[in-house]
PDB file of N, CA and C in Angstrom:
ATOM      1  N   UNK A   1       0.860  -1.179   0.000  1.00  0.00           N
ATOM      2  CA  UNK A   1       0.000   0.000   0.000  1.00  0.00           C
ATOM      3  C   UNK A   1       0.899   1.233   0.000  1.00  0.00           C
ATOM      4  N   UNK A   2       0.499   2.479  -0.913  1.00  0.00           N
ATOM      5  CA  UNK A   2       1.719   3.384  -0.783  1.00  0.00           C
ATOM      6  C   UNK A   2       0.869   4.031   0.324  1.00  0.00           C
ATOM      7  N   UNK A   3       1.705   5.256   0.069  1.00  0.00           N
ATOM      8  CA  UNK A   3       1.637   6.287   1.267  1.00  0.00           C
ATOM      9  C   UNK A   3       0.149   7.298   1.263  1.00  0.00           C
ATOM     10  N   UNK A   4       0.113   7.566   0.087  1.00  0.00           N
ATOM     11  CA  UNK A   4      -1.191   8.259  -0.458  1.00  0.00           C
ATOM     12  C   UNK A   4      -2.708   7.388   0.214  1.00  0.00           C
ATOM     13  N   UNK A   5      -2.015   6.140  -0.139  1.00  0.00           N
ATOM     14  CA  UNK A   5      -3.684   4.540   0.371  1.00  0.00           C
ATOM     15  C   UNK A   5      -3.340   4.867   2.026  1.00  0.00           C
ATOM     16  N   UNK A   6      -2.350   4.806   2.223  1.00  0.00           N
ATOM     17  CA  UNK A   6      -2.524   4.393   3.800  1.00  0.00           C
ATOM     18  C   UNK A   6      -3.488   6.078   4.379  1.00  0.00           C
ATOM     19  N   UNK A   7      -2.580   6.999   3.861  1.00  0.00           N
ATOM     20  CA  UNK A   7      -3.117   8.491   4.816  1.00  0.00           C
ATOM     21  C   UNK A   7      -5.045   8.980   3.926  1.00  0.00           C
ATOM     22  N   UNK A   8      -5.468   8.553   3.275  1.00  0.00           N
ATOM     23  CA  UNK A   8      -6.588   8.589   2.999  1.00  0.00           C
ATOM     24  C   UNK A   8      -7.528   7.273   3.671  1.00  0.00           C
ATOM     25  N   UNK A   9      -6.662   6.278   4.297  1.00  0.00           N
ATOM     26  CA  UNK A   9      -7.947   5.300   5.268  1.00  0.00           C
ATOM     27  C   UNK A   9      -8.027   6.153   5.894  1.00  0.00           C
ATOM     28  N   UNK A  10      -6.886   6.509   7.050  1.00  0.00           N
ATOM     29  CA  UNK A  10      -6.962   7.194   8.135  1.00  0.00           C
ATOM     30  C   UNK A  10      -8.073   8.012   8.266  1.00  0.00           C
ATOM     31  N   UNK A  11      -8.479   8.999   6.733  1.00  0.00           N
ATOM     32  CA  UNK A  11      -9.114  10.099   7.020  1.00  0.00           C
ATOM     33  C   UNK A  11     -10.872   9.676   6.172  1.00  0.00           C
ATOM     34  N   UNK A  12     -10.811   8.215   5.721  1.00  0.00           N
ATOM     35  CA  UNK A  12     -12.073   7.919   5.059  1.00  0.00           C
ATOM     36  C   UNK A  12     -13.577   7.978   5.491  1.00  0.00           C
ATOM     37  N   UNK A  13     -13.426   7.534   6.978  1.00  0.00           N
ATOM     38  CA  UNK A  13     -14.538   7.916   7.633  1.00  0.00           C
ATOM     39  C   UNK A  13     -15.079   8.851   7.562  1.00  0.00           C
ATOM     40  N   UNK A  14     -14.235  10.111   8.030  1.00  0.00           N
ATOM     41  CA  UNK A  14     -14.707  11.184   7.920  1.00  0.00           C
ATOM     42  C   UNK A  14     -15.111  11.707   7.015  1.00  0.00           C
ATOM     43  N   UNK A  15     -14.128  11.623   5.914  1.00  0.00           N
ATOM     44  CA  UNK A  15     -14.606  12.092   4.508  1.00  0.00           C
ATOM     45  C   UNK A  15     -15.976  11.746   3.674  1.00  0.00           C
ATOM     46  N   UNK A  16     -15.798  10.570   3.677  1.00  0.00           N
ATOM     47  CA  UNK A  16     -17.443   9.674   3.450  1.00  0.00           C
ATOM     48  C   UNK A  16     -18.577  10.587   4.504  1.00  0.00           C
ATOM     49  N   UNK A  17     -18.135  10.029   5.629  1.00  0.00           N
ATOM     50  CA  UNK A  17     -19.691  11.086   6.488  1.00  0.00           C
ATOM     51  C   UNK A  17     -20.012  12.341   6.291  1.00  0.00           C
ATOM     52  N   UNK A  18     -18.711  13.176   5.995  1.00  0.00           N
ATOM     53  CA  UNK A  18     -19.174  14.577   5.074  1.00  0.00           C
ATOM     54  C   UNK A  18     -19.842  14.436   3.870  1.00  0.00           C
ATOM     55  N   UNK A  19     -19.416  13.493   2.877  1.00  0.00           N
ATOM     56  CA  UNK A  19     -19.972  13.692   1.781  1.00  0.00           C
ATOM     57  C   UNK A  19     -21.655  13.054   1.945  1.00  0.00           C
ATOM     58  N   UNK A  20     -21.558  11.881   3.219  1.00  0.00           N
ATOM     59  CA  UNK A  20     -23.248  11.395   3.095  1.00  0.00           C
ATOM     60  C   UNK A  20     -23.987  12.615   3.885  1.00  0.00           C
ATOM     61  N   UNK A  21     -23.157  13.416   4.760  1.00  0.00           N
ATOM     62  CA  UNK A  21     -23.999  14.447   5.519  1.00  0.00           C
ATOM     63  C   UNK A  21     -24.618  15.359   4.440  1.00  0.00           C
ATOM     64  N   UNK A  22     -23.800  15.954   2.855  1.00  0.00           N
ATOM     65  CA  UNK A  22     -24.468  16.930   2.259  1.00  0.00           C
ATOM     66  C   UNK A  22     -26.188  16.269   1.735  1.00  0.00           C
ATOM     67  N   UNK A  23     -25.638  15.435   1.177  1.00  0.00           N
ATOM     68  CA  UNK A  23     -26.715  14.177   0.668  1.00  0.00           C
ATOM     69  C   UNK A  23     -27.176  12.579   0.610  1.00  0.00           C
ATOM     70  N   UNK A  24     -28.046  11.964   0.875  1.00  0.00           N
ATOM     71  CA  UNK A  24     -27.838  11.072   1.131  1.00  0.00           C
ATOM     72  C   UNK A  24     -27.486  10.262  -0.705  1.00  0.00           C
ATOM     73  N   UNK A  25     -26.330   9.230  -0.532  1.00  0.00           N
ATOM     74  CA  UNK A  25     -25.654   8.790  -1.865  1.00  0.00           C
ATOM     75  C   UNK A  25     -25.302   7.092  -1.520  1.00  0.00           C
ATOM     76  N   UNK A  26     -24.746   6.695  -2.404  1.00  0.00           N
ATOM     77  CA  UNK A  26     -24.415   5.093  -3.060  1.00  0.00           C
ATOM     78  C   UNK A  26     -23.566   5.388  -2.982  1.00  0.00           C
ATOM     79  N   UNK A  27     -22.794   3.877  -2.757  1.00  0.00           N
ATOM     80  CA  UNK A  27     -21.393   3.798  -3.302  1.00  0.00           C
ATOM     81  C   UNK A  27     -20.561   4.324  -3.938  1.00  0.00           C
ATOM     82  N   UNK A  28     -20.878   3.984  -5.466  1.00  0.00           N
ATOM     83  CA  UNK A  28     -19.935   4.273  -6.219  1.00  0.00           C
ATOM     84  C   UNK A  28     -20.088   5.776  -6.652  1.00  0.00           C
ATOM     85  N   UNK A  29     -21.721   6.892  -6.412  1.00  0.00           N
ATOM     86  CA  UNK A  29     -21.466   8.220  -6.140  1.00  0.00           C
ATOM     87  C   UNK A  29     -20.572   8.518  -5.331  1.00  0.00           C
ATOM     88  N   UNK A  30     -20.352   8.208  -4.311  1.00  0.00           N
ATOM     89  CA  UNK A  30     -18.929   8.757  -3.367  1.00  0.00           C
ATOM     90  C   UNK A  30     -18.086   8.704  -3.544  1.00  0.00           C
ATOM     91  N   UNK A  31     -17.533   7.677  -4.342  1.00  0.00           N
ATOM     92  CA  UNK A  31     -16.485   7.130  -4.702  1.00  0.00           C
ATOM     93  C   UNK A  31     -16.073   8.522  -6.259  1.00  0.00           C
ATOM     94  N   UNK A  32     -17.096   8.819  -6.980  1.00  0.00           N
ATOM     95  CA  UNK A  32     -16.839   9.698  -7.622  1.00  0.00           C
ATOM     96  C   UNK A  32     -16.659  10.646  -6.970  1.00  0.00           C
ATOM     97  N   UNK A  33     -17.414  11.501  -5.741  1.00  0.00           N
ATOM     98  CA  UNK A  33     -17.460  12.760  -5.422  1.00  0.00           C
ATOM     99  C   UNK A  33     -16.215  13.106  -4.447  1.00  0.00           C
ATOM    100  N   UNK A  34     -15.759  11.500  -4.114  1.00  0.00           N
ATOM    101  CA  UNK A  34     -14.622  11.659  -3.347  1.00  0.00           C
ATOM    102  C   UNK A  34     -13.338  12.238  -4.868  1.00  0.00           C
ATOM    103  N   UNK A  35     -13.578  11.346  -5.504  1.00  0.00           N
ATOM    104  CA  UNK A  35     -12.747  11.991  -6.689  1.00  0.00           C
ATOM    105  C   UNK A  35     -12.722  13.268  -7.781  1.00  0.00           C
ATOM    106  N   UNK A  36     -13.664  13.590  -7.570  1.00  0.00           N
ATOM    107  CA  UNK A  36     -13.727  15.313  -8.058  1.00  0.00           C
ATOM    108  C   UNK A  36     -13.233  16.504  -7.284  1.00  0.00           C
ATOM    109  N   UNK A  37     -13.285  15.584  -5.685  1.00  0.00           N
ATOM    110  CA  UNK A  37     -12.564  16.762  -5.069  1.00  0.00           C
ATOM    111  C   UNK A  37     -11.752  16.482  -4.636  1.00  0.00           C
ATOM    112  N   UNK A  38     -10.417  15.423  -5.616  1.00  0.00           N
ATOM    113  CA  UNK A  38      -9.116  15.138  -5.400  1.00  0.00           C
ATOM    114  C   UNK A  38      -8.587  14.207  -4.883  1.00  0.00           C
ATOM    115  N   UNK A  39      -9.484  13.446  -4.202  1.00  0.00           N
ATOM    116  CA  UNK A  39      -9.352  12.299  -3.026  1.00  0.00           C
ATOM    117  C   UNK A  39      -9.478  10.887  -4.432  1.00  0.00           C
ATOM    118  N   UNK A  40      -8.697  10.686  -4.610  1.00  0.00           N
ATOM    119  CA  UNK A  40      -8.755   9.299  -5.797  1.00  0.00           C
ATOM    120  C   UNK A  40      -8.498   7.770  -4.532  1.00  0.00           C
ATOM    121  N   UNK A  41      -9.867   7.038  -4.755  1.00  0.00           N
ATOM    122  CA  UNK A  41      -9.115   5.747  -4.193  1.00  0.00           C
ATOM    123  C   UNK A  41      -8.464   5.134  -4.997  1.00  0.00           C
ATOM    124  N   UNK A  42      -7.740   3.925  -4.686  1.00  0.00           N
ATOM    125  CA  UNK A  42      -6.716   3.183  -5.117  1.00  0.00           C
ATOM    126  C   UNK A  42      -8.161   2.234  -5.574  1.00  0.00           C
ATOM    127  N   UNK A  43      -8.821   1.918  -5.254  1.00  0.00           N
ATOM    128  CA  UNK A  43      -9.905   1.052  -6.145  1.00  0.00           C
ATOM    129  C   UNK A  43     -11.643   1.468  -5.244  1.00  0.00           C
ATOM    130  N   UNK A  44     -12.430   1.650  -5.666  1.00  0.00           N
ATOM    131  CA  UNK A  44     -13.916   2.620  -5.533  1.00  0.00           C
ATOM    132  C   UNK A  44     -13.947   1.365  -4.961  1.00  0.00           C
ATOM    133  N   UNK A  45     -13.931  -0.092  -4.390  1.00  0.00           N
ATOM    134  CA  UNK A  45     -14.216  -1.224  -4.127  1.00  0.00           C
ATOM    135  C   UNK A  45     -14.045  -1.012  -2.447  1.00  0.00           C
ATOM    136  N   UNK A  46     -13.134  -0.206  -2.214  1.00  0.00           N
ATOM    137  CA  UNK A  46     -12.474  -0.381  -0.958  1.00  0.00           C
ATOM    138  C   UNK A  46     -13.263   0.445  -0.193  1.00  0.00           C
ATOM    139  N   UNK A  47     -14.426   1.192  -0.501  1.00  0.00           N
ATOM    140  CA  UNK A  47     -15.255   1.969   0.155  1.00  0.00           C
ATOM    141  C   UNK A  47     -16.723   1.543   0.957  1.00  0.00           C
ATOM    142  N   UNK A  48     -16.923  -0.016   0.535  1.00  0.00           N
ATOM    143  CA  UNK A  48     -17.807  -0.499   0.607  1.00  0.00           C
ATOM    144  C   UNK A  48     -17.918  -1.477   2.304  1.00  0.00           C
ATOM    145  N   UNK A  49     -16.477  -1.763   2.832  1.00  0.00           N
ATOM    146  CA  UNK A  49     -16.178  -2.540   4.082  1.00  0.00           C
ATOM    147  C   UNK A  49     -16.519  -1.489   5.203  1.00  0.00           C
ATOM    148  N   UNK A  50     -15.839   0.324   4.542  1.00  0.00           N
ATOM    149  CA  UNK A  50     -15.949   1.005   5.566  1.00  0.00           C
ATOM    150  C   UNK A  50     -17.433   1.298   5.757  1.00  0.00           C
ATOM    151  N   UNK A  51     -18.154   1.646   4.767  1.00  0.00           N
ATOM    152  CA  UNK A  51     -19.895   2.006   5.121  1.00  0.00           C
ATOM    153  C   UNK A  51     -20.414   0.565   5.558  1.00  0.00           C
ATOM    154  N   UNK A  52     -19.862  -0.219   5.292  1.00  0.00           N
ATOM    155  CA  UNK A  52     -20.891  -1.451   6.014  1.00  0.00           C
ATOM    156  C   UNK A  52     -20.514  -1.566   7.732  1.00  0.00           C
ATOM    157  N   UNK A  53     -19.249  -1.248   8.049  1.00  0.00           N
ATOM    158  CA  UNK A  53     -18.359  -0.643   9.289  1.00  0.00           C
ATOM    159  C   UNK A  53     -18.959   0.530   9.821  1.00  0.00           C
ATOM    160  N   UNK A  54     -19.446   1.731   9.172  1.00  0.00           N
ATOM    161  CA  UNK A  54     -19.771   2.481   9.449  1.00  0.00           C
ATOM    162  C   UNK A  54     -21.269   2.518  10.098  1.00  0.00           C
ATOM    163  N   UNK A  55     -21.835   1.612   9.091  1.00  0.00           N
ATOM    164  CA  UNK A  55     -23.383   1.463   9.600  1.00  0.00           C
ATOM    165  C   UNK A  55     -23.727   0.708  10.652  1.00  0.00           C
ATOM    166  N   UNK A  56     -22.246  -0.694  11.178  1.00  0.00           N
ATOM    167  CA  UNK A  56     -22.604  -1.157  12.265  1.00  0.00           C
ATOM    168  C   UNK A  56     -22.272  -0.507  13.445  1.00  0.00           C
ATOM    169  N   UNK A  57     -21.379   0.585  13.328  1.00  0.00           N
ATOM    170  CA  UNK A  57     -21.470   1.215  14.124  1.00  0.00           C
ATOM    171  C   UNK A  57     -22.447   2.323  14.384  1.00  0.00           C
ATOM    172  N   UNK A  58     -23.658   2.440  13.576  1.00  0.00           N
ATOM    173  CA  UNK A  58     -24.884   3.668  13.910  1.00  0.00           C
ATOM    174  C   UNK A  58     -24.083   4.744  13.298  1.00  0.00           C
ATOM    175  N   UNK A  59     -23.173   4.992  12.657  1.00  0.00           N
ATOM    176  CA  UNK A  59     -22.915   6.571  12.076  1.00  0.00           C
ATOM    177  C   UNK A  59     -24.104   6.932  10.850  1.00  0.00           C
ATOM    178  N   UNK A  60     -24.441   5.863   9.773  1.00  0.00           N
ATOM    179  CA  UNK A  60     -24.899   5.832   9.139  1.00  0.00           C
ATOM    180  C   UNK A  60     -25.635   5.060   9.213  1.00  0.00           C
ATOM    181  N   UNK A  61     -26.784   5.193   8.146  1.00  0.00           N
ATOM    182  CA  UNK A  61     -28.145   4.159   7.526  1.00  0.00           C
ATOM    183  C   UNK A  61     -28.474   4.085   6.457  1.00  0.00           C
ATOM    184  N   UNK A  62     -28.600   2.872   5.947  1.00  0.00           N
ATOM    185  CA  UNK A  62     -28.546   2.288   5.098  1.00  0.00           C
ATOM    186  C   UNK A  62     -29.960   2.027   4.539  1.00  0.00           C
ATOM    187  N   UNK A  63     -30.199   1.966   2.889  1.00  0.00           N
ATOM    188  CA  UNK A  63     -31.786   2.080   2.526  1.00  0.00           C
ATOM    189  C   UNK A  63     -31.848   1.551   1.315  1.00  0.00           C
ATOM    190  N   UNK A  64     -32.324   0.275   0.745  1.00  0.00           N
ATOM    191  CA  UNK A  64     -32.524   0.705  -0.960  1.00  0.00           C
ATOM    192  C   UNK A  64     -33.400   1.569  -1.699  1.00  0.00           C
ATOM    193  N   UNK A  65     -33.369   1.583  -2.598  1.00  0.00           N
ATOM    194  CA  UNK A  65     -34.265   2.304  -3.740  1.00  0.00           C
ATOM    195  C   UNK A  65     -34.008   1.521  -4.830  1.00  0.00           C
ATOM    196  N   UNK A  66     -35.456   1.584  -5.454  1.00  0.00           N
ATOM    197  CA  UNK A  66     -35.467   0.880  -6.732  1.00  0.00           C
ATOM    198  C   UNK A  66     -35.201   1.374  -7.995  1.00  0.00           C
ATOM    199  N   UNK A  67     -34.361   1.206  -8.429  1.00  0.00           N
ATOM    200  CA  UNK A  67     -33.587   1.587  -9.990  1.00  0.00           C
ATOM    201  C   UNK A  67     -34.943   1.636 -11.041  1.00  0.00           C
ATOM    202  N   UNK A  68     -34.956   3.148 -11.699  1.00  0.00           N
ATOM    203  CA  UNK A  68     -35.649   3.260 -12.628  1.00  0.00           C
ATOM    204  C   UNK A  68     -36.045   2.241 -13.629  1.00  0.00           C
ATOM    205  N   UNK A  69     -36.595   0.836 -13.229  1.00  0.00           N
ATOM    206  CA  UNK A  69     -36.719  -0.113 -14.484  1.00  0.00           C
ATOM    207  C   UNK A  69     -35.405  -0.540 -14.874  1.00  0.00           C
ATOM    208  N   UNK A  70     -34.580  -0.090 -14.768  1.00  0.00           N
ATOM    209  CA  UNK A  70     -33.023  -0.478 -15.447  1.00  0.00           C
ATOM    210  C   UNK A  70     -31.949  -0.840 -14.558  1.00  0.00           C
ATOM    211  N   UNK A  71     -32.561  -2.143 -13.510  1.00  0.00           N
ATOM    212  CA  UNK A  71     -31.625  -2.642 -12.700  1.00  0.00           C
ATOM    213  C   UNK A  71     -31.859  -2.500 -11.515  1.00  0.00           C
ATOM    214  N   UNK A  72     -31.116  -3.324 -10.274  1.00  0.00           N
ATOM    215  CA  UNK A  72     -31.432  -4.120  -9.181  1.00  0.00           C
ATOM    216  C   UNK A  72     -30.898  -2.559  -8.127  1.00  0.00           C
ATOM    217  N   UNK A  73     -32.145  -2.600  -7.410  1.00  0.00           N
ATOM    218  CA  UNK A  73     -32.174  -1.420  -6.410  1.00  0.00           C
ATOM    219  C   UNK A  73     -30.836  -1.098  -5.764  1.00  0.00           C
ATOM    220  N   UNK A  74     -30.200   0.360  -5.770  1.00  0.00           N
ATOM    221  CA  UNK A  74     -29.190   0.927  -5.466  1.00  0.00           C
ATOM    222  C   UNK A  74     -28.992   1.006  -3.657  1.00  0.00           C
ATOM    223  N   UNK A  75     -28.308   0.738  -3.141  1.00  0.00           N
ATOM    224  CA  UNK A  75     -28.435   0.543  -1.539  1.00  0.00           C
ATOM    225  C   UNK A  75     -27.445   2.344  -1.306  1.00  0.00           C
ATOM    226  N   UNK A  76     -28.480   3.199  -0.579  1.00  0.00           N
ATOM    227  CA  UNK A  76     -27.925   4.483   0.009  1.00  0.00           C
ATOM    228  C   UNK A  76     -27.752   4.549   0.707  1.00  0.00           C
ATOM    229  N   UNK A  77     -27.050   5.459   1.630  1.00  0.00           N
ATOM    230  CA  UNK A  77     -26.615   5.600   3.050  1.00  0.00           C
ATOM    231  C   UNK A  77     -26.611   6.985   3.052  1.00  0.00           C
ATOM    232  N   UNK A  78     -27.275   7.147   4.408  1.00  0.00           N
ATOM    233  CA  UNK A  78     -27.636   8.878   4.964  1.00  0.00           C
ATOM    234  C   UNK A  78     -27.032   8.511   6.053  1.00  0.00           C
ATOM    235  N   UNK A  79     -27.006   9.611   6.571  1.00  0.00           N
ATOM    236  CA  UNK A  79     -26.158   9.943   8.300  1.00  0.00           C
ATOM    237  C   UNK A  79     -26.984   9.825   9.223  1.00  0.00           C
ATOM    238  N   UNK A  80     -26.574   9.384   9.992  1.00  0.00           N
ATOM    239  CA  UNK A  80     -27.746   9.264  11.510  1.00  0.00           C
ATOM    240  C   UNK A  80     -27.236  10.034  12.421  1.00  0.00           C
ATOM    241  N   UNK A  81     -27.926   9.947  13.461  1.00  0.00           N
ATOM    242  CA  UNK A  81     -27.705  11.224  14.362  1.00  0.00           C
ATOM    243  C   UNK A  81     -26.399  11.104  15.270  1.00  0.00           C
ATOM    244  N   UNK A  82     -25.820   9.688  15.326  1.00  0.00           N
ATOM    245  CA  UNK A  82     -24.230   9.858  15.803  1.00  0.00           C
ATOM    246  C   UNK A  82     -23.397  10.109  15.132  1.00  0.00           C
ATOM    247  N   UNK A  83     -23.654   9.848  13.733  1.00  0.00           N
ATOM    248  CA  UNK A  83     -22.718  10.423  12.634  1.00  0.00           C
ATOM    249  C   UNK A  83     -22.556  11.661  12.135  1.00  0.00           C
ATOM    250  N   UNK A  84     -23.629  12.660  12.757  1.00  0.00           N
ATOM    251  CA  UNK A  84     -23.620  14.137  12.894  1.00  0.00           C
ATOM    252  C   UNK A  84     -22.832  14.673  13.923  1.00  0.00           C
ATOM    253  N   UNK A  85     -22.848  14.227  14.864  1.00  0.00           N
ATOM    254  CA  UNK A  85     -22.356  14.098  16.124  1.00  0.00           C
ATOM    255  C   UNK A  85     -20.315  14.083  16.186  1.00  0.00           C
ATOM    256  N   UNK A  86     -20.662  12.804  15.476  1.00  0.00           N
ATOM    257  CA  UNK A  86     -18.773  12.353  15.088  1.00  0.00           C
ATOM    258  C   UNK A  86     -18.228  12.849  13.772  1.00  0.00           C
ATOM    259  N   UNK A  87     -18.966  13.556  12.997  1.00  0.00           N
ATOM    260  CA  UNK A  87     -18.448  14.712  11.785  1.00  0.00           C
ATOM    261  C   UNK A  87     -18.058  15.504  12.280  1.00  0.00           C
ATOM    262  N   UNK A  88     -19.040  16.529  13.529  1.00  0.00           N
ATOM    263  CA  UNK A  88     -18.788  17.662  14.119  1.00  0.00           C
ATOM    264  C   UNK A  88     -16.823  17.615  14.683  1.00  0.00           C
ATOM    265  N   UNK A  89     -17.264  16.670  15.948  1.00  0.00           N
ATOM    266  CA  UNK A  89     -16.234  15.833  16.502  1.00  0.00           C
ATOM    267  C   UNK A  89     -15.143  15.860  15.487  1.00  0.00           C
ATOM    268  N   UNK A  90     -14.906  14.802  14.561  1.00  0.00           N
ATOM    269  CA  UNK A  90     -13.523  15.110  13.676  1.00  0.00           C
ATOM    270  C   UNK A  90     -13.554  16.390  12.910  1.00  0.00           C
ATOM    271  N   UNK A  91     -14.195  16.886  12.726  1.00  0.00           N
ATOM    272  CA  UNK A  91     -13.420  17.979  11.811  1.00  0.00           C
ATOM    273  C   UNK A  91     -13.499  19.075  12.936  1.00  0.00           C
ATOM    274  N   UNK A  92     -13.388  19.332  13.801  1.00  0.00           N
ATOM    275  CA  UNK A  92     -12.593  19.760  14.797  1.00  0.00           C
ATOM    276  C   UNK A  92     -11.257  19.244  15.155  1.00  0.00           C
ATOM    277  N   UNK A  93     -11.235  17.904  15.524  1.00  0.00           N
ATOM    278  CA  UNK A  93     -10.067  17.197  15.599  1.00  0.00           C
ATOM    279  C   UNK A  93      -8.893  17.291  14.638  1.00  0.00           C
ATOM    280  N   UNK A  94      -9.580  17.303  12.877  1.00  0.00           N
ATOM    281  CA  UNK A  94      -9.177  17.368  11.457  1.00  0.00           C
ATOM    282  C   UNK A  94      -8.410  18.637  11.440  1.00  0.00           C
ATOM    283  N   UNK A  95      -9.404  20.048  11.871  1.00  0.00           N
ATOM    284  CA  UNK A  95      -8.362  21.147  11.907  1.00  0.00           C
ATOM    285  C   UNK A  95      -7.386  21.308  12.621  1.00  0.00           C
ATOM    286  N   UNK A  96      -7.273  20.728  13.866  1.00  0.00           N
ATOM    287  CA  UNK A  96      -6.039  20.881  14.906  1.00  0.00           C
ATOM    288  C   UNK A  96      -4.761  20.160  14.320  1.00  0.00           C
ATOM    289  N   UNK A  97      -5.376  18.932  13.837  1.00  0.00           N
ATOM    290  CA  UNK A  97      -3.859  18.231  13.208  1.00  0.00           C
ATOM    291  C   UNK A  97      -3.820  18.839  11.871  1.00  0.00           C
ATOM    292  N   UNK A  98      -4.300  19.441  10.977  1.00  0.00           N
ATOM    293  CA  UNK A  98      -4.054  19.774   9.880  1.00  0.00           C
ATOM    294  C   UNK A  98      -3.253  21.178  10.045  1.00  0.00           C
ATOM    295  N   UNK A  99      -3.419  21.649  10.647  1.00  0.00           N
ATOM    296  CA  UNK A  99      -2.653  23.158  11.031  1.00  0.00           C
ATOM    297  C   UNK A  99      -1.520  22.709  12.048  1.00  0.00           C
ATOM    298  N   UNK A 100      -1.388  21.586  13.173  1.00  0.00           N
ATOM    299  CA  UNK A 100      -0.374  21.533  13.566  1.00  0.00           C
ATOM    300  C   UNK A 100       0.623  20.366  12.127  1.00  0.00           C
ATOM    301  N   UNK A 101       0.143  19.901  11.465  1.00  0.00           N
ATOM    302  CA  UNK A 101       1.083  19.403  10.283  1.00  0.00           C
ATOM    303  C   UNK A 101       1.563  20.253   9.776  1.00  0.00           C
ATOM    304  N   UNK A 102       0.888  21.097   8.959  1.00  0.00           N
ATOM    305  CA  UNK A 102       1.161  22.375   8.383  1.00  0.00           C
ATOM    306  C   UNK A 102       2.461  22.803   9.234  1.00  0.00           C
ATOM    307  N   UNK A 103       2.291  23.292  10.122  1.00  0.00           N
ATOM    308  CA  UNK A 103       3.300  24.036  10.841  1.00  0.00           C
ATOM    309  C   UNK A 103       4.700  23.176  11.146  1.00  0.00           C
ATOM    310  N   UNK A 104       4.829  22.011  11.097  1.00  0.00           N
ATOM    311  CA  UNK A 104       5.792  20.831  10.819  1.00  0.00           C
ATOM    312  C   UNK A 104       6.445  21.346   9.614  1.00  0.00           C
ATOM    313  N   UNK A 105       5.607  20.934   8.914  1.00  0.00           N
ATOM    314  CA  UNK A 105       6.142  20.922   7.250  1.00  0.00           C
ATOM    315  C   UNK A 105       6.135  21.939   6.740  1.00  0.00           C
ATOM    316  N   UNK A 106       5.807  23.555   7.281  1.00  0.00           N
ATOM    317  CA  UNK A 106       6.756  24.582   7.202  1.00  0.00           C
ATOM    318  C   UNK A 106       8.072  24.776   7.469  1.00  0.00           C
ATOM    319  N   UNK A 107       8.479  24.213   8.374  1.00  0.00           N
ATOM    320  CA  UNK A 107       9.684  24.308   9.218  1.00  0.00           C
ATOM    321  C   UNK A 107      10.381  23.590   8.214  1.00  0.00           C
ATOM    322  N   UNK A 108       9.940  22.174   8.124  1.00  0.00           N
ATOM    323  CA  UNK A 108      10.720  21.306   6.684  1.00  0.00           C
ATOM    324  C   UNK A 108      11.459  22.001   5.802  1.00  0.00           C
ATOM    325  N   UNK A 109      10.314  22.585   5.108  1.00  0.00           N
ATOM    326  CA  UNK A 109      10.687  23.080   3.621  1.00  0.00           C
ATOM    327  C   UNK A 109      11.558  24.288   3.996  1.00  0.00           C
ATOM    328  N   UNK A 110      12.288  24.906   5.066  1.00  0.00           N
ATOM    329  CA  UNK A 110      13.339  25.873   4.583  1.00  0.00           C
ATOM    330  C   UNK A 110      14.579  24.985   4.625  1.00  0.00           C
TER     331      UNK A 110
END
């Protein structure tokens, strides 16, 4: 696993629960929306252990819907009310280490 796979698990949870907090989405939508805003997984496959992880832990919930006539109902996941809770929670947490990294890897680069 390179370095890029390992430091995007770390931060997948979170990222996923932001993106199910704007809307509730599928799989492989996240897996795109994670990638439009730069976040590329190493395979859209690997997203599927953490929301099933995620949902046994109550962050999320899980729902099908039936595909317009053109195929076997899409399974979504919305946020539940601890997963509002533990978004808030990390991205608080998210800014403290992201600004104390930052300030690391200023020092680095002279």
């Amino acid at each position: 696993m390179d370095r890029r796979s390992q430091l995007l698990k770390g931060v997948l949870d979170m990222c996923l629960l932001a993106i199910i907090s704007e809307e509730p989405s599928y799989g492989y939508e996240m897996a795109d929306k994670l990638s439009t805003r730069g976040l590329t997984l190493s395979s859209e496959g690997s997203i599927y252990p953490t929301l099933s992880r995620m949902q046994r832990s109550g962050l999320i919930e899980g729902y099908f819907v039936e595909a317009d006539g053109s195929g076997p109902p899409r399974k979504y996941y919305r946020i539940a009310d601890e997963g509002t809770r533990m978004l808030a929670e990390w991205t608080n947490e998210w800014s403290d280490l992201s600004t104390g990294v930052s300030q690391v890897m200023k020092g680095a680069a002279q």
